[in-house]
Protein backbone atom coordinates (compact mmCIF):
# COMPACT_ATOMS: atom_id res chain seq x y z
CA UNK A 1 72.49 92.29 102.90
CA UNK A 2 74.91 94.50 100.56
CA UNK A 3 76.68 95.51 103.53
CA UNK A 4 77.42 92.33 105.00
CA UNK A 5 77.90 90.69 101.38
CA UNK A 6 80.99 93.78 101.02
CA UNK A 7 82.02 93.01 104.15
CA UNK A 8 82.66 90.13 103.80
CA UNK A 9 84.68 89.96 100.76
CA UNK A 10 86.68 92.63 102.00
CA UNK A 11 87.36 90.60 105.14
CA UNK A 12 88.11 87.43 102.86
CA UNK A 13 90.34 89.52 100.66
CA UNK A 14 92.52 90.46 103.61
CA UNK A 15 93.01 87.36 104.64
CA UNK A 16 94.42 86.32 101.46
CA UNK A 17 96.66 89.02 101.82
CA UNK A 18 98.19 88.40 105.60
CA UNK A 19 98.03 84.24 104.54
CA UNK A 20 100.51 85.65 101.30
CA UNK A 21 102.92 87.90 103.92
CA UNK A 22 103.19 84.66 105.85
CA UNK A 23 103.29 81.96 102.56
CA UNK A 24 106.41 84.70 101.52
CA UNK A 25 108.06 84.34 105.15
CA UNK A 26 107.53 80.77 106.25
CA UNK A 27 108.11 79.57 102.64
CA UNK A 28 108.68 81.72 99.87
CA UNK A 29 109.12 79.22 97.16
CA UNK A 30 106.38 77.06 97.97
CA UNK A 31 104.20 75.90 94.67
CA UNK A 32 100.88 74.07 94.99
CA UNK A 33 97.43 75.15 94.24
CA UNK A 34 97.14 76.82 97.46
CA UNK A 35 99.35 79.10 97.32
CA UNK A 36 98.82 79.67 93.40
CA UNK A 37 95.31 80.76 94.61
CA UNK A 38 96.07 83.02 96.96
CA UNK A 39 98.96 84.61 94.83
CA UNK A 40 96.41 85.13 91.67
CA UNK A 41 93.79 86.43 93.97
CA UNK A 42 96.02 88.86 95.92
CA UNK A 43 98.38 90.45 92.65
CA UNK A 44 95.63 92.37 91.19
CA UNK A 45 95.07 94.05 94.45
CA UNK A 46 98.91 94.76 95.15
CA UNK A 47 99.90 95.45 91.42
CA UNK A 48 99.08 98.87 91.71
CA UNK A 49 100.72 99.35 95.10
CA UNK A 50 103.92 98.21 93.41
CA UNK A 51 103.71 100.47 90.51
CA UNK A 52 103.34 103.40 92.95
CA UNK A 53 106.19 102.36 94.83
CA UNK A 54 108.29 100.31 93.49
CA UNK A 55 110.53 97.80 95.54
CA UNK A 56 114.25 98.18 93.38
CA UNK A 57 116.45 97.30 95.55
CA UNK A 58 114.85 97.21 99.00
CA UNK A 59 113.96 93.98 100.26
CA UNK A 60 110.87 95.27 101.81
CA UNK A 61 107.41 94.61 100.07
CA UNK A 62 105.00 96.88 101.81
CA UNK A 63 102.88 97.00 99.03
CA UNK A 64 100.66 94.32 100.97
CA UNK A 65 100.93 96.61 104.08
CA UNK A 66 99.19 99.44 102.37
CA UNK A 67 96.35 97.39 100.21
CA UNK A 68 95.40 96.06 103.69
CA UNK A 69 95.06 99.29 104.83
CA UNK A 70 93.62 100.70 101.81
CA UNK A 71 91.15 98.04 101.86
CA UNK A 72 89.43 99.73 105.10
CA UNK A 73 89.47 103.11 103.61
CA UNK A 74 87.69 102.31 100.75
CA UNK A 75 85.31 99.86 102.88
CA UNK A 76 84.48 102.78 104.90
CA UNK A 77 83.96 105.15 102.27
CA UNK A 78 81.74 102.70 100.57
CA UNK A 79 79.52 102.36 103.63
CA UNK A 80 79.83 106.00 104.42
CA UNK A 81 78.42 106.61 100.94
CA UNK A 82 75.75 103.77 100.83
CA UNK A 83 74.56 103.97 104.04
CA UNK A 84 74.29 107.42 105.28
């Protein structure tokens, strides 16, 4: 149950990310209470990932590149740690 239950929010949390790459590609300027959602879900998560590396003048965000990634690391160190 605690597995699946981390799981899943994990999973949901990355979707929230890739939905925000796309929102800021397909239409960047877009306000409604979709995307306000997804935006104050997602910017605690890549906050720190932007304070590590920050953008200046590039016009490159990876910052939600390496949260997704990050997100499986620490999903499989949880379950390496809880389960075995």
């Amino acid at each position: 149950m605690l597995y699946q239950t981390i799981n899943l929010l994990i999973q949901i949390i990355k979707v929230l990310i890739m939905i925000r790459i796309i929102i800021s590609w397909v239409i960047p300027y877009s306000r409604n209470e979709f995307t306000h959602l997804v935006y104050t879900v997602t910017e605690p998560i890549l906050r720190p990932f932007r304070v590590l590396l920050p953008i200046g003048h590039l016009r490159l965000d990876i910052a939600p590149l390496l949260a997704y990634f990050t997100l499986d690391i620490i999903r499989k160190l949880i379950f390496s740690l809880l389960f075995f």
